[in-house]
N, C-alpha and C. Protein backbone atom coordinates (compact mmCIF):
# COMPACT_ATOMS: atom_id res chain seq x y z
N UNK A 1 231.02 31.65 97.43
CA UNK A 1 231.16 30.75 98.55
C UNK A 1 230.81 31.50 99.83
N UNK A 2 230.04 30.81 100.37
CA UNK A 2 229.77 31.56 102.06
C UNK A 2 230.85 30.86 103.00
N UNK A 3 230.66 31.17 103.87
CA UNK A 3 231.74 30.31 105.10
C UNK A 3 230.66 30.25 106.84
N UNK A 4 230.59 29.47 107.15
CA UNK A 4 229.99 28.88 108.17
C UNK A 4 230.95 28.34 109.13
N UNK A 5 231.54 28.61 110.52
CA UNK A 5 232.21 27.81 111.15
C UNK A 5 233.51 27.21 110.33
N UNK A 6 233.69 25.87 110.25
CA UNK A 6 235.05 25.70 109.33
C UNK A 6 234.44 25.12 108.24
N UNK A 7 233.20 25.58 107.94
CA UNK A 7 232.39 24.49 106.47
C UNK A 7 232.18 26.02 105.51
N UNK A 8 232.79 25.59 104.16
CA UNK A 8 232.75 26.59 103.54
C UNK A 8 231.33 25.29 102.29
N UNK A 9 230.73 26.39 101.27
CA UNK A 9 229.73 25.69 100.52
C UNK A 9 229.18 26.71 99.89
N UNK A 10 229.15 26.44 98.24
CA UNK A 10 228.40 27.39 97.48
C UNK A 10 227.06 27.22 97.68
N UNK A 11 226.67 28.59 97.94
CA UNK A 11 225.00 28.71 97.84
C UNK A 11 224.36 28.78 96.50
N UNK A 12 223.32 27.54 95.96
CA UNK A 12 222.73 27.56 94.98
C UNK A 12 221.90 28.67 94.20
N UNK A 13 221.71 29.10 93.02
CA UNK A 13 220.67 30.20 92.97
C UNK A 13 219.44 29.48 93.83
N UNK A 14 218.98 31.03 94.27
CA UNK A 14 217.09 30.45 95.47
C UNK A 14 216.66 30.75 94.61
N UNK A 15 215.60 29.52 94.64
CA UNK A 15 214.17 29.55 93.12
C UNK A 15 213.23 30.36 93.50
N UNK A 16 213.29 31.00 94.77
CA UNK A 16 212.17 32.09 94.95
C UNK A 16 212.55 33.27 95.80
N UNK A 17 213.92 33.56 95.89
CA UNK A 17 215.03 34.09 96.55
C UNK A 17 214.37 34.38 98.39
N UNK A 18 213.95 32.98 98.86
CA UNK A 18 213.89 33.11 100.07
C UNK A 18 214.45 32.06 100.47
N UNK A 19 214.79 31.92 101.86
CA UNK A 19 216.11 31.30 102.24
C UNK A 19 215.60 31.71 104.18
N UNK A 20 215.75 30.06 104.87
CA UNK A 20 215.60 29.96 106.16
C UNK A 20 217.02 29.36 106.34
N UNK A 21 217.49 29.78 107.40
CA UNK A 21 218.85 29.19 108.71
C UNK A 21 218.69 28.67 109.88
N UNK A 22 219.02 27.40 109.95
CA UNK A 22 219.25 26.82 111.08
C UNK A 22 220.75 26.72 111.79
N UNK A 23 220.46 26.75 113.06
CA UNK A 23 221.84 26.64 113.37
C UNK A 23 223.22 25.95 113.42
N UNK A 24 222.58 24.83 112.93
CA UNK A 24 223.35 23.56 113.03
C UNK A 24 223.67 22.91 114.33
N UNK A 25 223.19 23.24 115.84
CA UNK A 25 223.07 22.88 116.89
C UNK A 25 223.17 21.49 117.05
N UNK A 26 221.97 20.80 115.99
CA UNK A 26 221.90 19.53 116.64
C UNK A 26 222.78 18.57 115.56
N UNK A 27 223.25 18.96 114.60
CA UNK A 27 224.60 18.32 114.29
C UNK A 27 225.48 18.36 114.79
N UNK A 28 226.21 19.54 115.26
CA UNK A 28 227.18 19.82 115.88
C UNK A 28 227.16 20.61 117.01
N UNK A 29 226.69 20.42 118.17
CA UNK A 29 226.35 21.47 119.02
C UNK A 29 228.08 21.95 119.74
N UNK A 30 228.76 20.81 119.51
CA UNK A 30 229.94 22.03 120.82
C UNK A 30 231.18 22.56 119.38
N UNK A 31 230.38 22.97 118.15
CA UNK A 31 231.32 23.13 117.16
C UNK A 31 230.25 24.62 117.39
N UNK A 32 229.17 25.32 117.77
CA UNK A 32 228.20 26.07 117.47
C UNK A 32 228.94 27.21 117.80
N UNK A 33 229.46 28.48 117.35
CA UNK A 33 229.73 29.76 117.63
C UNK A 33 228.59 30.82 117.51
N UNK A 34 227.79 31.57 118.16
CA UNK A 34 227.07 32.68 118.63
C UNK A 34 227.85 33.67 117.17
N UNK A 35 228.53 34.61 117.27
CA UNK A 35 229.23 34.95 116.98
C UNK A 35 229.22 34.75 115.29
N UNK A 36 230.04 33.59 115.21
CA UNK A 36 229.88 33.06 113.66
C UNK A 36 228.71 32.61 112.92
N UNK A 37 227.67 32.64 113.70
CA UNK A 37 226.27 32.02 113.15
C UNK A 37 226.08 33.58 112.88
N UNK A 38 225.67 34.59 113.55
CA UNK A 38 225.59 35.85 113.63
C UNK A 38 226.35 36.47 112.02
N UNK A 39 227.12 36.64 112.28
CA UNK A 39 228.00 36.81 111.00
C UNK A 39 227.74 36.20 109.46
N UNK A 40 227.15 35.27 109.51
CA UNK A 40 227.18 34.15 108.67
C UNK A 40 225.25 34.69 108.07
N UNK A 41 224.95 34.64 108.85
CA UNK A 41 223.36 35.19 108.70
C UNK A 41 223.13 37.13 108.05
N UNK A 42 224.67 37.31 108.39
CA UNK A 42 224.08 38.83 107.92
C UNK A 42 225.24 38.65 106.57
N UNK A 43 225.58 37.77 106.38
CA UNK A 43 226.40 37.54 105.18
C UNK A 43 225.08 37.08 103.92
N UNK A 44 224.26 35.92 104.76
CA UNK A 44 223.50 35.72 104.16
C UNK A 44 222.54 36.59 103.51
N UNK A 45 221.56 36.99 104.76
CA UNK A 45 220.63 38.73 104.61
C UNK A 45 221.67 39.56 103.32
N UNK A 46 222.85 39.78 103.69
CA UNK A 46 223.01 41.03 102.29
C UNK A 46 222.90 40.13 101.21
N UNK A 47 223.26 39.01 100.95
CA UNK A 47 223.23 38.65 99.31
C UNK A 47 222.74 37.54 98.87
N UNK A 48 221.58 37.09 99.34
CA UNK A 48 220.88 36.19 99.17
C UNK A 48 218.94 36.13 99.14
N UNK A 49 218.57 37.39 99.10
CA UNK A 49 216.99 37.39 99.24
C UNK A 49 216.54 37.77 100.33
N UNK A 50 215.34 37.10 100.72
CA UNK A 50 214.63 37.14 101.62
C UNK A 50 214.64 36.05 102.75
N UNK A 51 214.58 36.45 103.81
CA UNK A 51 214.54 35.52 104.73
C UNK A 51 213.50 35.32 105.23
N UNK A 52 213.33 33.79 105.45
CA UNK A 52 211.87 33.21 106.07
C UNK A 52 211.92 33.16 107.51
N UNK A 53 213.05 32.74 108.30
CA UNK A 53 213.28 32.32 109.55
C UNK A 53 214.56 32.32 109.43
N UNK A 54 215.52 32.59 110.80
CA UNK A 54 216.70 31.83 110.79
C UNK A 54 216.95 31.46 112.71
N UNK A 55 216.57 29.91 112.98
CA UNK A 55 216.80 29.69 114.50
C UNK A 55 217.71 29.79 115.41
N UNK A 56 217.25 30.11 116.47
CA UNK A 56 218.21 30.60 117.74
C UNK A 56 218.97 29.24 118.32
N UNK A 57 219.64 29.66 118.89
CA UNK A 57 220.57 28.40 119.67
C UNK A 57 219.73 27.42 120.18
N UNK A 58 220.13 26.22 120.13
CA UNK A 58 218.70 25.41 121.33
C UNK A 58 219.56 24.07 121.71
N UNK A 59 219.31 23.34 122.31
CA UNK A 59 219.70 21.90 122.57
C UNK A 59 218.65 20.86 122.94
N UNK A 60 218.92 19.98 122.03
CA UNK A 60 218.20 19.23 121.05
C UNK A 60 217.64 18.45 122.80
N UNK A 61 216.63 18.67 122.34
CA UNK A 61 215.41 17.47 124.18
C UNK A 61 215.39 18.35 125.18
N UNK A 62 215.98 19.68 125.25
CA UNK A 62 215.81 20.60 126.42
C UNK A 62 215.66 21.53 125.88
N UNK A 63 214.15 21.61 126.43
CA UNK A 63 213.67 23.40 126.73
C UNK A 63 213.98 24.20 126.88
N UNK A 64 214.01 23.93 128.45
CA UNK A 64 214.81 24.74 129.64
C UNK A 64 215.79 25.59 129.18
N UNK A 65 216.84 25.02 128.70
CA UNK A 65 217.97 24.82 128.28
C UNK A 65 218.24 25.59 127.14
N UNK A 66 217.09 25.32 126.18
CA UNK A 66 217.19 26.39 125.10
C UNK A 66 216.52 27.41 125.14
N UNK A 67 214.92 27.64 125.56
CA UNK A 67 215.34 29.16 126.16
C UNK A 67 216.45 30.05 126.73
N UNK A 68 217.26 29.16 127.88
CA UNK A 68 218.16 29.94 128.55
C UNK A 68 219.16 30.43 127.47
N UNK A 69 219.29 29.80 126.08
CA UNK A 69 220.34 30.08 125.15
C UNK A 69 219.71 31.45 124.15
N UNK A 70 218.41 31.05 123.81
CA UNK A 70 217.45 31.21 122.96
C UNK A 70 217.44 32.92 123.07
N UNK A 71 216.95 33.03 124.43
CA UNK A 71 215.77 34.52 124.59
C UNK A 71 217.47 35.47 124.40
N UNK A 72 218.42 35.72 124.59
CA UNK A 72 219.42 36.60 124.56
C UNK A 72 219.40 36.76 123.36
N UNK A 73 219.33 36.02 122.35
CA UNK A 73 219.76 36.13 121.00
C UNK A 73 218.30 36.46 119.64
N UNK A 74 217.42 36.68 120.06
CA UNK A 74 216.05 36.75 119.20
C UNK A 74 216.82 38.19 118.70
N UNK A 75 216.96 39.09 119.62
CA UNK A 75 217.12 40.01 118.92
C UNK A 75 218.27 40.56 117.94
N UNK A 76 219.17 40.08 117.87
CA UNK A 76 220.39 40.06 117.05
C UNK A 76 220.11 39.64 115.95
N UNK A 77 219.22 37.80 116.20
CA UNK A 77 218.83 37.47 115.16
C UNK A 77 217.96 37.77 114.26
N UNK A 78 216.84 38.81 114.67
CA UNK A 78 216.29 40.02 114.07
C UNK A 78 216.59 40.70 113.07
N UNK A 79 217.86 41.39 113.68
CA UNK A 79 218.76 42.32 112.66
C UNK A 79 218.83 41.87 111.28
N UNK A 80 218.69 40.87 111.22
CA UNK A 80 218.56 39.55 109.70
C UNK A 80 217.39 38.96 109.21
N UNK A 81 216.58 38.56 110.28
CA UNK A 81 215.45 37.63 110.22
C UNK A 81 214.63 37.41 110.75
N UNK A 82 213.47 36.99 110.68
CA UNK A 82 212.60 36.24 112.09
C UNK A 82 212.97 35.54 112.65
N UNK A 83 213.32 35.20 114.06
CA UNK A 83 214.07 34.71 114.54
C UNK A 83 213.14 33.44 115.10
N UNK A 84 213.90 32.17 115.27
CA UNK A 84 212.62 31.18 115.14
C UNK A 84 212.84 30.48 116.55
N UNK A 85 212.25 30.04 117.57
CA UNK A 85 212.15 29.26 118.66
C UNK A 85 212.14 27.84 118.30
N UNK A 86 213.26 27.15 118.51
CA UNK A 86 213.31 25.70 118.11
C UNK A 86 212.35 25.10 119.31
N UNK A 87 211.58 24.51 119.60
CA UNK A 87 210.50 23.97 120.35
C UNK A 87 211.54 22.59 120.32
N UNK A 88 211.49 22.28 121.78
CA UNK A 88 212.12 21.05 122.46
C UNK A 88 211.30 20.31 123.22
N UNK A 89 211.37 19.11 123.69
CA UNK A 89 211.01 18.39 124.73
C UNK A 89 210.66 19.39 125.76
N UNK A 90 209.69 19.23 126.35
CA UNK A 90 209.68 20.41 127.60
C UNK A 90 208.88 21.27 127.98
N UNK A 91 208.97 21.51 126.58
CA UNK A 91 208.21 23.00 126.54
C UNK A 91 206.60 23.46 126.78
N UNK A 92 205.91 22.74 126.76
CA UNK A 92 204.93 22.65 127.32
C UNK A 92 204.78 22.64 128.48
N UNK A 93 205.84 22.62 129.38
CA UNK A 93 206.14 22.62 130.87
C UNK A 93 206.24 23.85 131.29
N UNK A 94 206.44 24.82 130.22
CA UNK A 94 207.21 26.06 130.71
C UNK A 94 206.34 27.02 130.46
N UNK A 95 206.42 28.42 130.79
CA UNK A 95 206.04 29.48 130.41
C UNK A 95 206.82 30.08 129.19
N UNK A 96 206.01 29.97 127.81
CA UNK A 96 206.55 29.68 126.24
C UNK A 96 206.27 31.53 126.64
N UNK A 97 207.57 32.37 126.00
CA UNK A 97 207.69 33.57 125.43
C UNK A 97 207.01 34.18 123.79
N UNK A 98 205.87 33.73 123.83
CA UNK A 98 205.49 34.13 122.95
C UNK A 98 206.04 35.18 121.67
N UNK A 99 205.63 36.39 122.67
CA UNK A 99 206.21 37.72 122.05
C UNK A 99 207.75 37.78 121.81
N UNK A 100 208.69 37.15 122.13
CA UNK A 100 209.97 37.30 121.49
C UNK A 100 210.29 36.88 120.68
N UNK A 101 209.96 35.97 120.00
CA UNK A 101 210.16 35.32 118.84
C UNK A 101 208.85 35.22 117.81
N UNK A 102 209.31 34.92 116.39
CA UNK A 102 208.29 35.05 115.32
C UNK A 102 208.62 34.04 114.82
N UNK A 103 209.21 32.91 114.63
CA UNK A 103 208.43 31.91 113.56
C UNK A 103 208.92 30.44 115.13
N UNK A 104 207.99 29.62 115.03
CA UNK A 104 208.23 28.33 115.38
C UNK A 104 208.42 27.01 114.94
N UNK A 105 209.79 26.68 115.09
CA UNK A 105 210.27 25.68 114.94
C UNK A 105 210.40 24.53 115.06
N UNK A 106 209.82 23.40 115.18
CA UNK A 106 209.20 22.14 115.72
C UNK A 106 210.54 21.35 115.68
N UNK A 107 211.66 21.02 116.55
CA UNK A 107 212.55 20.36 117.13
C UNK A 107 212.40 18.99 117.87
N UNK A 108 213.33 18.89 118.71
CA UNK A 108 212.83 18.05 119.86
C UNK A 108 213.14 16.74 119.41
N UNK A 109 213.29 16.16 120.12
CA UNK A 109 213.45 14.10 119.76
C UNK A 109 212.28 13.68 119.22
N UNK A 110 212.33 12.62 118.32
CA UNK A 110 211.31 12.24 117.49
C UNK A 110 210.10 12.03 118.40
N UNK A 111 209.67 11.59 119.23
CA UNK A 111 208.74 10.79 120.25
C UNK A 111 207.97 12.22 120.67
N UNK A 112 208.48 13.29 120.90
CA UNK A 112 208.30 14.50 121.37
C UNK A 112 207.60 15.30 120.28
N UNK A 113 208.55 15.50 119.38
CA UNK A 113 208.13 16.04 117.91
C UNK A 113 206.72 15.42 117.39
N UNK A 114 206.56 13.93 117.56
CA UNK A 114 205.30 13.40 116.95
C UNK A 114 204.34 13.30 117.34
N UNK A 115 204.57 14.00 118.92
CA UNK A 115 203.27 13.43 120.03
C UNK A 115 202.41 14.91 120.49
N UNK A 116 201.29 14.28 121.10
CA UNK A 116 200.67 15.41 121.61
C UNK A 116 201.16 17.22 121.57
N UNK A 117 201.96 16.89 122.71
CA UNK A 117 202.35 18.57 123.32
C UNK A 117 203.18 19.44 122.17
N UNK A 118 203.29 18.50 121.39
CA UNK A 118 204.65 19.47 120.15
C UNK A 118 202.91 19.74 119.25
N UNK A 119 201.75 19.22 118.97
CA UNK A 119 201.06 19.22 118.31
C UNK A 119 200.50 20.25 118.80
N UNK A 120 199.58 20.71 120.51
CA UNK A 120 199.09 21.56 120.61
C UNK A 120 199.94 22.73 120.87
N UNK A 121 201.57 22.59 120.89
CA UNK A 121 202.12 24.25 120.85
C UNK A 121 201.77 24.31 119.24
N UNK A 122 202.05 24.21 118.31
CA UNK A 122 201.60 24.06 116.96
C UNK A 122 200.54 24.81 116.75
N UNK A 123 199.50 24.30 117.65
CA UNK A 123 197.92 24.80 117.32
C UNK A 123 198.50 26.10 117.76
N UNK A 124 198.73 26.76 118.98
CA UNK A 124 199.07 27.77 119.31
C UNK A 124 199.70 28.76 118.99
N UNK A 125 200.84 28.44 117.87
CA UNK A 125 201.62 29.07 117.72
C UNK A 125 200.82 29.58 116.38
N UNK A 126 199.97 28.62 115.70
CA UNK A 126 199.30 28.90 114.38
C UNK A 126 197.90 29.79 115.01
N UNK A 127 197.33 29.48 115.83
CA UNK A 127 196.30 30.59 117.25
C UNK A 127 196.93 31.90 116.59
N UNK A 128 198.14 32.35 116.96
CA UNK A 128 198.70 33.23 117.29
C UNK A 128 199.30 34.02 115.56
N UNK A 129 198.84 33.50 114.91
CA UNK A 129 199.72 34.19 113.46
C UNK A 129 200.72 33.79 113.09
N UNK A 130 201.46 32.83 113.79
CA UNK A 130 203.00 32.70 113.45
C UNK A 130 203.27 31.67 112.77
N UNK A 131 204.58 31.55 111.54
CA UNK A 131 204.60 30.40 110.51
C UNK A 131 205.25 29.80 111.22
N UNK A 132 204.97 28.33 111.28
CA UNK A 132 205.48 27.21 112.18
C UNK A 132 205.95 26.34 110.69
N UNK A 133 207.61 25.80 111.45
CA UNK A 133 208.42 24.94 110.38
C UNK A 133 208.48 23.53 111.18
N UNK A 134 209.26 22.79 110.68
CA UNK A 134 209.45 21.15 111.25
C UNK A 134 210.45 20.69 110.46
N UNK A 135 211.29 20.23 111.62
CA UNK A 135 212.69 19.85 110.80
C UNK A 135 212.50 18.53 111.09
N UNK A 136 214.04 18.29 110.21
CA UNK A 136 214.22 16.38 110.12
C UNK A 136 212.80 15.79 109.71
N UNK A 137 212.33 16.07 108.72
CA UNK A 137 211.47 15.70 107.69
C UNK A 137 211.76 14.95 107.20
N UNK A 138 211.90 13.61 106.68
CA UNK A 138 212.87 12.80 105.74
C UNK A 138 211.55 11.61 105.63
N UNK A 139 210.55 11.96 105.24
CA UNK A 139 209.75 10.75 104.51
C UNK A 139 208.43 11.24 104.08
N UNK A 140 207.89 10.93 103.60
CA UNK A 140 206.28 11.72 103.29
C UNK A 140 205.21 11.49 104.32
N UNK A 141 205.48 10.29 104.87
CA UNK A 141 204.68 10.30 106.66
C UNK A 141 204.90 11.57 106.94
N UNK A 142 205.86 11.53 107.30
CA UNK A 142 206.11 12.43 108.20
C UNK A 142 206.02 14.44 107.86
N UNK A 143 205.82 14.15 106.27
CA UNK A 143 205.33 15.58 105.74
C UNK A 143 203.91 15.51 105.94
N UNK A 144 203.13 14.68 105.59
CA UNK A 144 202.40 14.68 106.02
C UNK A 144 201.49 14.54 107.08
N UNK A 145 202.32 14.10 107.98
CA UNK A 145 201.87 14.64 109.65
C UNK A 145 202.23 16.01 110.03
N UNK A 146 203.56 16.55 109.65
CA UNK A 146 203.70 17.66 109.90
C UNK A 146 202.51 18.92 109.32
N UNK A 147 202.25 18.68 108.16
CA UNK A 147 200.84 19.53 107.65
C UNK A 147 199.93 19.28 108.18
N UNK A 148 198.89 17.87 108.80
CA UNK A 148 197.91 17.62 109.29
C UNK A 148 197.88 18.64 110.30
N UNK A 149 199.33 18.74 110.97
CA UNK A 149 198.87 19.60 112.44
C UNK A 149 199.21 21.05 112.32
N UNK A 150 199.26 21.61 111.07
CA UNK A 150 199.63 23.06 111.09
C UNK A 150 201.11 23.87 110.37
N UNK A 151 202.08 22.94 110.32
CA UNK A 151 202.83 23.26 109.64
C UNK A 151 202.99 23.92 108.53
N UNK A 152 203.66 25.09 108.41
CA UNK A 152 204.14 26.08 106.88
C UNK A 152 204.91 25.34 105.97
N UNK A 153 205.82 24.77 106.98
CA UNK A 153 207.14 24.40 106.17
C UNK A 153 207.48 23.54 106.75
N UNK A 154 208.71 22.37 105.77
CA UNK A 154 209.51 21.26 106.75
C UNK A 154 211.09 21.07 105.85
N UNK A 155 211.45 20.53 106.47
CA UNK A 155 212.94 20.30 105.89
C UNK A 155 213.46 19.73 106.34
N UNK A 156 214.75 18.47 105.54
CA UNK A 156 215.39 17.15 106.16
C UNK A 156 216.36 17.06 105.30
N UNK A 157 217.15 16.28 105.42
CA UNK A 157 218.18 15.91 104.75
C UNK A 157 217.96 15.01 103.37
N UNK A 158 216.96 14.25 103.65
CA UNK A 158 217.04 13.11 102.96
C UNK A 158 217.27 13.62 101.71
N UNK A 159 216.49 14.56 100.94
CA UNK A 159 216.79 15.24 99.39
C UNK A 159 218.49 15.28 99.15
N UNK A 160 219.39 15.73 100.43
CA UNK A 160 220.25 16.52 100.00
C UNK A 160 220.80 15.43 100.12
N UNK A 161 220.97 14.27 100.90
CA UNK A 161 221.63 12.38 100.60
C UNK A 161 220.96 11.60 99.80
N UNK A 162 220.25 11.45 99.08
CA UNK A 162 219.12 10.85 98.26
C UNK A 162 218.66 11.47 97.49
N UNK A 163 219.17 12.35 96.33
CA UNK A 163 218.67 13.01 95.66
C UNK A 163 217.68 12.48 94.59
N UNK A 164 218.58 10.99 94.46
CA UNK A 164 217.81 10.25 93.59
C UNK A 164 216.72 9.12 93.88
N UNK A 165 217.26 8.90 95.56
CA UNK A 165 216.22 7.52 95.96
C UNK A 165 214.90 7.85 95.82
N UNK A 166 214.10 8.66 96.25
CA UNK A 166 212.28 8.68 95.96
C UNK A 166 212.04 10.12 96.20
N UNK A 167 212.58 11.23 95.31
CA UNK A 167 212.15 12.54 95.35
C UNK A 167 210.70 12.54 94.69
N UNK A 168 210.06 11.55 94.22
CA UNK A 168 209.12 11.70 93.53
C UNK A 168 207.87 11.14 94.99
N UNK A 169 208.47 10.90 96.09
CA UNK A 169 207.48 11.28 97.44
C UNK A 169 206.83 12.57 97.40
N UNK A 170 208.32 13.86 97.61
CA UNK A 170 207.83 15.33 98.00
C UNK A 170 206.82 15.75 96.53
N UNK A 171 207.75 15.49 95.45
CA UNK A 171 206.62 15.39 94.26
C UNK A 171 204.97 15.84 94.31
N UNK A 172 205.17 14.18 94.47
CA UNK A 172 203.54 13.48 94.49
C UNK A 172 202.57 14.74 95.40
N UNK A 173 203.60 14.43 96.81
CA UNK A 173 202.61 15.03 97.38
C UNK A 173 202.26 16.51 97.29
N UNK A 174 203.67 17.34 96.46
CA UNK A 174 203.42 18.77 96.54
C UNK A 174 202.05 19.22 95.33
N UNK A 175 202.20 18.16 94.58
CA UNK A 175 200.79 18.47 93.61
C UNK A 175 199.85 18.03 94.32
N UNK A 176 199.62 16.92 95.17
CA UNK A 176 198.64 16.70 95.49
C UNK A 176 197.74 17.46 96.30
N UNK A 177 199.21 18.05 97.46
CA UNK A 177 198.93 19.23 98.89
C UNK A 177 199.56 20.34 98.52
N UNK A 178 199.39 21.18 97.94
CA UNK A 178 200.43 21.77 97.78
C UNK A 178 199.82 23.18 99.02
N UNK A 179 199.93 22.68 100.38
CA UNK A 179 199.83 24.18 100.86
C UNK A 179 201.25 24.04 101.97
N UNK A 180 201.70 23.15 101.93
CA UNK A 180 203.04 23.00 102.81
C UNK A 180 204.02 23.95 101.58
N UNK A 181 203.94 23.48 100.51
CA UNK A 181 204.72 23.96 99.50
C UNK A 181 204.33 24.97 99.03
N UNK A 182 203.26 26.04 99.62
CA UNK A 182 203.49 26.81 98.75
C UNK A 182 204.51 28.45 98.74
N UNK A 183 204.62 29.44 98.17
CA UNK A 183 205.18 30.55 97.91
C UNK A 183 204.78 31.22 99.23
N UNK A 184 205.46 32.18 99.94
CA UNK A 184 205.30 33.10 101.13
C UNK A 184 204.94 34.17 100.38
């Protein structure tokens, strides 16, 4: 059993012993401990594989906002992982820190996430070498928009509430595409 905040949960065997962390921010942002995420990630790092990413603090439609949370913590989150820049609403407004962070995270409110400016930081961030993920994935549209524009990886809930309603979406499409899905 690991322990997270007050959510305890057995970790499954990893089918390829790699393993990304999110913060849980935008579920629960005023439940979020610095501290216990920290802890929880180097609990993870010793006994669980390899790590792909694990993201920095952010708040969900602000940039601004999550840089100001973000840039203090890349490096701690290091100590464990690549530390990932959740990309928000915004951000295209700003002067993006490239060099502090290594994987990018495609966040942000849906409208934001699907539109233009989340598409060309994308191009950029893939410009630049870096594996770009996309959360709240929950339909095959939407995996498949996330790959059209560059995406490594995506991840959503829907599998883990619907295990049974239409897993044969990610299926279909991982034989069909399989470069979202494949092995690091």
């Amino acid at each position: 059993m690991i322990r997270y905040g007050n959510r305890e949960a057995a970790i499954p065997s990893l089918v390829l012993g790699i393993w990304a962390a999110d913060n849980g921010c935008y579920a629960a942002p005023d439940r979020f401990s610095l501290a216990g995420y920290i802890g929880w990630l180097h609990d993870m790092g010793a006994h669980h594989g390899t790590p792909l990413f694990a993201t920095a603090p952010d708040v969900v439609g602000d940039a601004q906002a999550t840089l100001n949370l973000s840039l203090p913590t890349f490096e701690w989150i290091r100590e464990v992982a690549p530390a990932a820049l959740v990309a928000q609403d915004g951000l295209e407004n700003l002067d993006i820190p490239w060099d502090d962070f290594d994987v990018l995270f495609v966040g942000g409110t849906t409208d934001w996430k699907l539109g233009e400016a989340a598409a060309a930081i994308v191009a950029e961030a893939k410009h630049r070498g870096m594996w770009v993920h996309m959360g709240r994935v929950n339909s095959h549209r939407r995996t498949v928009y996330a790959e059209s524009i560059g995406c490594d990886s995506v991840d959503g809930t829907y599998l883990r509430f619907r295990p049974y309603g239409r897993p044969d979406l990610w299926a279909d499409h991982a034989n069909a595409n399989p470069s979202i899905w494949r092995e690091t």
